[in-house]
Structures are given as C-alpha cells and as structure tokens.
PDB file of N, CA and C in Angstrom:
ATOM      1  N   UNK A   1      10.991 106.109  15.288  1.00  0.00           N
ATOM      2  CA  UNK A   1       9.727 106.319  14.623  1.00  0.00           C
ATOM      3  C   UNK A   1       9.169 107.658  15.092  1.00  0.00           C
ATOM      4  N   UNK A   2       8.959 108.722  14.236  1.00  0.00           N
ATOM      5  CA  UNK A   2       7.993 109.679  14.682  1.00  0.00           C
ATOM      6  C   UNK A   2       6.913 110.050  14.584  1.00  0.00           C
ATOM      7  N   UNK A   3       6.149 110.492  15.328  1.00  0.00           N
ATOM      8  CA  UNK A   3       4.740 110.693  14.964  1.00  0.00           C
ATOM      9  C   UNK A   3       4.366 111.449  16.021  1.00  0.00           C
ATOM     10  N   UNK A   4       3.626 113.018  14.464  1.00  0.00           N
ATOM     11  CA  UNK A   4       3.090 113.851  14.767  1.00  0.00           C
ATOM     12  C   UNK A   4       1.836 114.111  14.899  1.00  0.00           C
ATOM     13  N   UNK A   5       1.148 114.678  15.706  1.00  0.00           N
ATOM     14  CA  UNK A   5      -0.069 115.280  15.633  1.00  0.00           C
ATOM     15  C   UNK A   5      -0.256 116.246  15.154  1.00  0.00           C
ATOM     16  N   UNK A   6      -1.602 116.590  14.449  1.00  0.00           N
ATOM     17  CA  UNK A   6      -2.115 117.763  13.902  1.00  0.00           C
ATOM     18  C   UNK A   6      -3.196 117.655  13.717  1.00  0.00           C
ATOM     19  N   UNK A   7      -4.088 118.618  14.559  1.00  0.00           N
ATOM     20  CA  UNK A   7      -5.260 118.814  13.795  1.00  0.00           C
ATOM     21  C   UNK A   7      -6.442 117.242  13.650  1.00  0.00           C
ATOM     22  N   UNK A   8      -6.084 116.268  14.960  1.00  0.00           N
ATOM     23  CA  UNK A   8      -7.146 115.453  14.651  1.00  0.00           C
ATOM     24  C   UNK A   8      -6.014 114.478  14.075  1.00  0.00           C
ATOM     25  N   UNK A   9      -5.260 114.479  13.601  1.00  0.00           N
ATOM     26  CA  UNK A   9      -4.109 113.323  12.550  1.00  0.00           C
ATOM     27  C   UNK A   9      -2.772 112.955  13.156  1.00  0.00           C
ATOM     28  N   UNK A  10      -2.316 111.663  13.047  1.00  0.00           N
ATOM     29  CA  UNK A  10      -1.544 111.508  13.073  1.00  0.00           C
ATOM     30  C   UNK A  10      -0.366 111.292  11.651  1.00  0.00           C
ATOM     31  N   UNK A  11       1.052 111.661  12.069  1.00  0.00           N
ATOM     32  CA  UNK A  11       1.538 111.831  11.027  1.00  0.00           C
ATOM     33  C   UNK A  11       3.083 110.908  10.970  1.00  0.00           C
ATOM     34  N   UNK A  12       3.356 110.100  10.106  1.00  0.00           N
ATOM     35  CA  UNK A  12       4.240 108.618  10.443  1.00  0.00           C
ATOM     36  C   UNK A  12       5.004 109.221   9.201  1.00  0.00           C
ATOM     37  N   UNK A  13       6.448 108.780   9.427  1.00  0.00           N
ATOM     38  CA  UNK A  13       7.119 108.981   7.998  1.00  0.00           C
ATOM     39  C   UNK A  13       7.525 107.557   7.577  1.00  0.00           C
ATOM     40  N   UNK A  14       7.336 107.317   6.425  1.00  0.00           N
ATOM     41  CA  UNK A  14       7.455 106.479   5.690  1.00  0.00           C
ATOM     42  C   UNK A  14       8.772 106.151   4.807  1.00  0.00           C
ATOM     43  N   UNK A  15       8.978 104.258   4.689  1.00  0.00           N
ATOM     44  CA  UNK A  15      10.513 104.360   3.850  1.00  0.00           C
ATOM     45  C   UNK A  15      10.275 103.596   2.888  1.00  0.00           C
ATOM     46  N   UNK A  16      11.258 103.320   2.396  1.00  0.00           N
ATOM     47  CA  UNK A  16      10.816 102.606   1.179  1.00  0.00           C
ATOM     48  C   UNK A  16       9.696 102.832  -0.351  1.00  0.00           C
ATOM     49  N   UNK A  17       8.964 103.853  -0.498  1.00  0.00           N
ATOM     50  CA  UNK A  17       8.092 103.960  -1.445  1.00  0.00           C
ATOM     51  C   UNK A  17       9.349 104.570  -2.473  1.00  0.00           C
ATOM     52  N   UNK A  18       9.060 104.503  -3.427  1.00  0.00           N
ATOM     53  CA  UNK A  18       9.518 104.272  -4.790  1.00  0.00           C
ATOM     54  C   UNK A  18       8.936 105.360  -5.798  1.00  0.00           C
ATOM     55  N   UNK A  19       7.503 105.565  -5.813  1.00  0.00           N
ATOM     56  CA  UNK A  19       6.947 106.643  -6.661  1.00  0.00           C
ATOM     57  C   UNK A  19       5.975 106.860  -6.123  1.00  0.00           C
ATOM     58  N   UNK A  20       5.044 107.780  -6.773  1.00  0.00           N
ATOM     59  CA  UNK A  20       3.514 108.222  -6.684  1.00  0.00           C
ATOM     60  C   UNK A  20       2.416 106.628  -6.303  1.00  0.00           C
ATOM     61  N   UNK A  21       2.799 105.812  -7.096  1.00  0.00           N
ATOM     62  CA  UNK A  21       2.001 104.500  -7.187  1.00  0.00           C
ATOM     63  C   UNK A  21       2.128 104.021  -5.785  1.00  0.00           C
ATOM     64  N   UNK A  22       2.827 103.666  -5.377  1.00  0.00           N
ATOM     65  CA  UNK A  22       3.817 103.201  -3.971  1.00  0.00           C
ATOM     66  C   UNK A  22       2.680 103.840  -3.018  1.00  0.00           C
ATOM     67  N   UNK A  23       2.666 105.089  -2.965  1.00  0.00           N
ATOM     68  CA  UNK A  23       1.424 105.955  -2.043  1.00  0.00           C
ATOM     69  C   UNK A  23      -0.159 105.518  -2.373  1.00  0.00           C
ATOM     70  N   UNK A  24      -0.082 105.526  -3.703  1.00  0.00           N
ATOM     71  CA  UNK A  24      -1.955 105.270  -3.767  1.00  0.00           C
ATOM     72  C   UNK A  24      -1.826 103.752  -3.674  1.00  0.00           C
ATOM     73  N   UNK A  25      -0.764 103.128  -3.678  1.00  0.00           N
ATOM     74  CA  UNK A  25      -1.361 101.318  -3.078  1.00  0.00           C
ATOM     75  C   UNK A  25      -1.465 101.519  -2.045  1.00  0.00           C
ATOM     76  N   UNK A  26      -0.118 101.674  -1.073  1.00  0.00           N
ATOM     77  CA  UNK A  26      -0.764 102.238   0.605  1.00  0.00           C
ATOM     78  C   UNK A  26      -1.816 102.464   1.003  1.00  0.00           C
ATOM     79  N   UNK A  27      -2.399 103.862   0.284  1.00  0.00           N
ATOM     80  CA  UNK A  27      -3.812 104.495   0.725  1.00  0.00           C
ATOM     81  C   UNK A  27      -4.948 103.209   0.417  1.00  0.00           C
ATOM     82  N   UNK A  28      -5.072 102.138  -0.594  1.00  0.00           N
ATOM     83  CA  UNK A  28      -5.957 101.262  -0.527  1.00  0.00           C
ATOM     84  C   UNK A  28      -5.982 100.037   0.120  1.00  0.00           C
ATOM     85  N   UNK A  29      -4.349  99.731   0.112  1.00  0.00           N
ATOM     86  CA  UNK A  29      -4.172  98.631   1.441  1.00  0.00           C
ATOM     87  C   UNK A  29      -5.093  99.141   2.545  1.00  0.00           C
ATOM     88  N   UNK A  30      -4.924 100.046   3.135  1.00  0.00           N
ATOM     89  CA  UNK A  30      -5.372 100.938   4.428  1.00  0.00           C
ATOM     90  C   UNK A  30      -6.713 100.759   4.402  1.00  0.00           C
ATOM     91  N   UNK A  31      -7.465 101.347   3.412  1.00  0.00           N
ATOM     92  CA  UNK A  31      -8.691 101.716   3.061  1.00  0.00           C
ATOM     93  C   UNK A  31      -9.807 100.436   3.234  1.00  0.00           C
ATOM     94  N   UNK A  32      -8.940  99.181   2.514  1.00  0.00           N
ATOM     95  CA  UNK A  32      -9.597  97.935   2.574  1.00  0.00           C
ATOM     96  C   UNK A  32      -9.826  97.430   3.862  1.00  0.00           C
ATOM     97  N   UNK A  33      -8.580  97.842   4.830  1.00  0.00           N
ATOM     98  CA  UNK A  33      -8.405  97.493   6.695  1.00  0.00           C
ATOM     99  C   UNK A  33      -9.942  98.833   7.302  1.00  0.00           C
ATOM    100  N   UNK A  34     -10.416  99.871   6.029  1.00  0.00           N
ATOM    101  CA  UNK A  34     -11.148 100.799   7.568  1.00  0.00           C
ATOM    102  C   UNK A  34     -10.473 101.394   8.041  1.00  0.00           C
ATOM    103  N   UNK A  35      -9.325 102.261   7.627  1.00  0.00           N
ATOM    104  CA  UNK A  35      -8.638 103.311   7.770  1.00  0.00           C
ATOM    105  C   UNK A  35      -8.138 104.109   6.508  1.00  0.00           C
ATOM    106  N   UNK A  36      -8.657 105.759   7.237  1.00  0.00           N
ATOM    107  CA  UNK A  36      -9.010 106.578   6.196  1.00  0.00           C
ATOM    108  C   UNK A  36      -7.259 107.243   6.261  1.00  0.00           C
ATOM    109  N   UNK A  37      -6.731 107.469   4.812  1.00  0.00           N
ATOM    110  CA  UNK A  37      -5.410 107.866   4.659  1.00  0.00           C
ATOM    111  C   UNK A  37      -4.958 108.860   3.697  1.00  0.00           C
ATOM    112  N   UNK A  38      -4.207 109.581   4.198  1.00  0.00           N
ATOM    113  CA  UNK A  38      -3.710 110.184   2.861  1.00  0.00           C
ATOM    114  C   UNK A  38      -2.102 109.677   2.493  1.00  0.00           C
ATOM    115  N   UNK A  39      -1.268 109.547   1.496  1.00  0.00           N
ATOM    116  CA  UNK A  39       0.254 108.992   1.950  1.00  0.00           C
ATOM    117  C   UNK A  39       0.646 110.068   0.677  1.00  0.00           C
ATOM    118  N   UNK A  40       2.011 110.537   0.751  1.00  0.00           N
ATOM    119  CA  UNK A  40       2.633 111.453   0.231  1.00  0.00           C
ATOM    120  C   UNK A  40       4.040 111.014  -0.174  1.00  0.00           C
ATOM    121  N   UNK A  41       4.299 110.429  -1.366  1.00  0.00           N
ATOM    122  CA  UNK A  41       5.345 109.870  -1.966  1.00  0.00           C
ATOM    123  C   UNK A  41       6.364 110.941  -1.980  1.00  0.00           C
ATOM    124  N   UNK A  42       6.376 112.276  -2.348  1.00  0.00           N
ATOM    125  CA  UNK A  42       7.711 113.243  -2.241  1.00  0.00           C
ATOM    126  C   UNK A  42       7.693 113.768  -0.992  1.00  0.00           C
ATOM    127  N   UNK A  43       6.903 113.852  -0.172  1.00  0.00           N
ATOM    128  CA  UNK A  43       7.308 114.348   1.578  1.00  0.00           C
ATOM    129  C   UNK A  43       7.315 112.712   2.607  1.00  0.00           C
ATOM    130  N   UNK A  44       7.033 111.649   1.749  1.00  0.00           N
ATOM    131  CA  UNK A  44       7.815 110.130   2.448  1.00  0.00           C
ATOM    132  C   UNK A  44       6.446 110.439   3.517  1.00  0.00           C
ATOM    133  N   UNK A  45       5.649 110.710   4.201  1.00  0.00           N
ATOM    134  CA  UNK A  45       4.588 110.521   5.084  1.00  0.00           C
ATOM    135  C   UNK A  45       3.428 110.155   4.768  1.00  0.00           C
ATOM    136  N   UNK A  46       2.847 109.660   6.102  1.00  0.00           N
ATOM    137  CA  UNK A  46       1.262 108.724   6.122  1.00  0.00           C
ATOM    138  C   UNK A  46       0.563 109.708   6.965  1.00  0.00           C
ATOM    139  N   UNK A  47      -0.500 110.185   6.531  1.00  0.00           N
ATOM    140  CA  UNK A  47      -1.777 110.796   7.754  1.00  0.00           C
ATOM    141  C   UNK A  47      -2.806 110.007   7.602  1.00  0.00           C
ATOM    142  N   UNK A  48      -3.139 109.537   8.882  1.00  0.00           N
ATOM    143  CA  UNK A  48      -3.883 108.997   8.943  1.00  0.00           C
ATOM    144  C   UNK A  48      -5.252 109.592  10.883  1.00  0.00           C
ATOM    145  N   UNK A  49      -6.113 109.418  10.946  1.00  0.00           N
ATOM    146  CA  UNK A  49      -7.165 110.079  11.704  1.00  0.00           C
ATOM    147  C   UNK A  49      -6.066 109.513  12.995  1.00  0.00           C
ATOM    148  N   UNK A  50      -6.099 110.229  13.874  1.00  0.00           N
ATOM    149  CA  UNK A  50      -5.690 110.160  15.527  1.00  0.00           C
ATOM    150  C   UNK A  50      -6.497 109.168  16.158  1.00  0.00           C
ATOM    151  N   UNK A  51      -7.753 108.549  15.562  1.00  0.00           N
ATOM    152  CA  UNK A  51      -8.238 107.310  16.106  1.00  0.00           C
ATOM    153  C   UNK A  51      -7.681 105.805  15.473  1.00  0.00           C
ATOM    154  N   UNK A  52      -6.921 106.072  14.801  1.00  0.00           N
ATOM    155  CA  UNK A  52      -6.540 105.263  14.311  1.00  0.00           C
ATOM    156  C   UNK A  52      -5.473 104.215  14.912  1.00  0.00           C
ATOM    157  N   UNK A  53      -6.000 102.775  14.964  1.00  0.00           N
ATOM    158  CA  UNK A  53      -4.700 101.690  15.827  1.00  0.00           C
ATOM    159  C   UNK A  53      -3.644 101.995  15.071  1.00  0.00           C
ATOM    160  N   UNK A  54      -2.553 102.262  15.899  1.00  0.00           N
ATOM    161  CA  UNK A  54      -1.320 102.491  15.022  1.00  0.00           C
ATOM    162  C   UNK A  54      -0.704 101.022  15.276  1.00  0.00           C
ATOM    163  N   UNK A  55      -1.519  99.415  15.583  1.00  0.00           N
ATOM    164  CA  UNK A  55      -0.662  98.504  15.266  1.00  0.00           C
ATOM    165  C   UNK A  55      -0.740  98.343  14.245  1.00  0.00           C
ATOM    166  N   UNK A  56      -1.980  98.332  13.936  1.00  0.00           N
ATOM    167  CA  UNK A  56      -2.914  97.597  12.780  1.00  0.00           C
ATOM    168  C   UNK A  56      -2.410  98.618  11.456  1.00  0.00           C
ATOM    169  N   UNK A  57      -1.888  99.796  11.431  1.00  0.00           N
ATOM    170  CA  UNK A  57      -1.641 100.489  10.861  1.00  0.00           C
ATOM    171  C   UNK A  57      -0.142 100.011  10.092  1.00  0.00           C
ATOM    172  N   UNK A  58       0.837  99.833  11.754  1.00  0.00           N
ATOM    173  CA  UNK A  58       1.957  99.085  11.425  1.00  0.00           C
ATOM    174  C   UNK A  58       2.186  97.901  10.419  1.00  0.00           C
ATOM    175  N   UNK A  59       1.181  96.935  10.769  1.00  0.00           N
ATOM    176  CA  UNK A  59       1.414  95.688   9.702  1.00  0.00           C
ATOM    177  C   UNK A  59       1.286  95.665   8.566  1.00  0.00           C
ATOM    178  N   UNK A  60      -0.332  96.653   8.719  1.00  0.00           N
ATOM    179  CA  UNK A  60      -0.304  97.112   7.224  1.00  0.00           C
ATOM    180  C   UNK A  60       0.631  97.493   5.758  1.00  0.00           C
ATOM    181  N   UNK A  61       1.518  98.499   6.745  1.00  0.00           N
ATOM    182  CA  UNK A  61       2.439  99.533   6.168  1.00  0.00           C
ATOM    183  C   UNK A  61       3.498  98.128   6.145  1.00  0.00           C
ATOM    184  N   UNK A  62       3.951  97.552   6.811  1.00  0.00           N
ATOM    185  CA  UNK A  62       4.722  95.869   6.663  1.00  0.00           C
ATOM    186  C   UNK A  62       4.388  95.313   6.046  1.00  0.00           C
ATOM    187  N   UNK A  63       3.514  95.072   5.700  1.00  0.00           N
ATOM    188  CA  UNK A  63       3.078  94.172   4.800  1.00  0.00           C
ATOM    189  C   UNK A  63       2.914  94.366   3.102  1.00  0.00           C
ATOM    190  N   UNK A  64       3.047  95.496   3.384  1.00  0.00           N
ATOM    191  CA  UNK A  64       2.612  96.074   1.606  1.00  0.00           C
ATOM    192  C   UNK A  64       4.613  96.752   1.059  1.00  0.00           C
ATOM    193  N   UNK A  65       5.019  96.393   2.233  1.00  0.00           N
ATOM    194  CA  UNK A  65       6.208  96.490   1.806  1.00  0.00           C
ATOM    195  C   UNK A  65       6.913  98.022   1.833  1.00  0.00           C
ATOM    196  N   UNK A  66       6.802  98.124   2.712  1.00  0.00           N
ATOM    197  CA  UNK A  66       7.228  99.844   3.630  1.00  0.00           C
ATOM    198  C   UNK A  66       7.536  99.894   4.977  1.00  0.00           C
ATOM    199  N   UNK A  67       8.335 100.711   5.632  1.00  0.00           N
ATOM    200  CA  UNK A  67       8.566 100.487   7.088  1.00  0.00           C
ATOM    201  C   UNK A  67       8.419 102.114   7.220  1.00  0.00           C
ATOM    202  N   UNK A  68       7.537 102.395   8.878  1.00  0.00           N
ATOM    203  CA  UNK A  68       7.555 103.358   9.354  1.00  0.00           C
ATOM    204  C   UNK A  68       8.742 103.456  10.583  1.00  0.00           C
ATOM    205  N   UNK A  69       9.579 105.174   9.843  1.00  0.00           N
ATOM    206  CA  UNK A  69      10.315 105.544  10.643  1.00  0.00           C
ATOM    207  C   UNK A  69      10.230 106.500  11.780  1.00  0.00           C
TER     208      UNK A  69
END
C-alpha cells in the first residue's frame, strides 16, 4: 500500500474502479462518513486531508467495493 503526502494530503492508490462513476461514488461514500475527497478514475488515486483516519477510510474504500494498494 502506498501513501503519499503532499501539501496537507494524503495520497492512496486505488484498484478496482471501472470508470469515472466508480470515483464520484467513492467521493460520496466518503463524504457521507465526514471525509473530504477527491478520487481520480484515470490516475487510479484517492486524496484525501492528512487528518484523515486512514482505517475508517480503509473500510470505506472495502466496502464500496475497491481495495487500496
């Protein structure tokens, strides 16, 4: 699993998404938990704020049917 910092963000790459849609469900799964996101279907990554629980982040991203690599 990697994860980068930048700038305040952390940065997770993502598997499994499928299209553009795949990313904006992510971003509202997230959104509904209280974590602010951006997800990027052709560069496969999640940014999400550096305060962010990266468990709670984890299940999320499990649960909606994606695994972070």
């Amino acid at each position: 699993m990697q994860k980068k910092t930048t700038e305040g963000k952390h940065i997770y790459k993502i598997k499994g998404m499928d299209c553009a849609s795949c990313a904006s469900l992510l971003e509202i799964d997230l959104e509904e938990a209280g974590i602010e996101s951006k997800c990027s279907y052709t560069n496969e990554v999640l940014e999400v704020e550096e305060t962010s629980d990266f468990d709670k982040i984890k299940r999320i991203v499990k649960k909606s049917g994606y695994d972070i690599i």
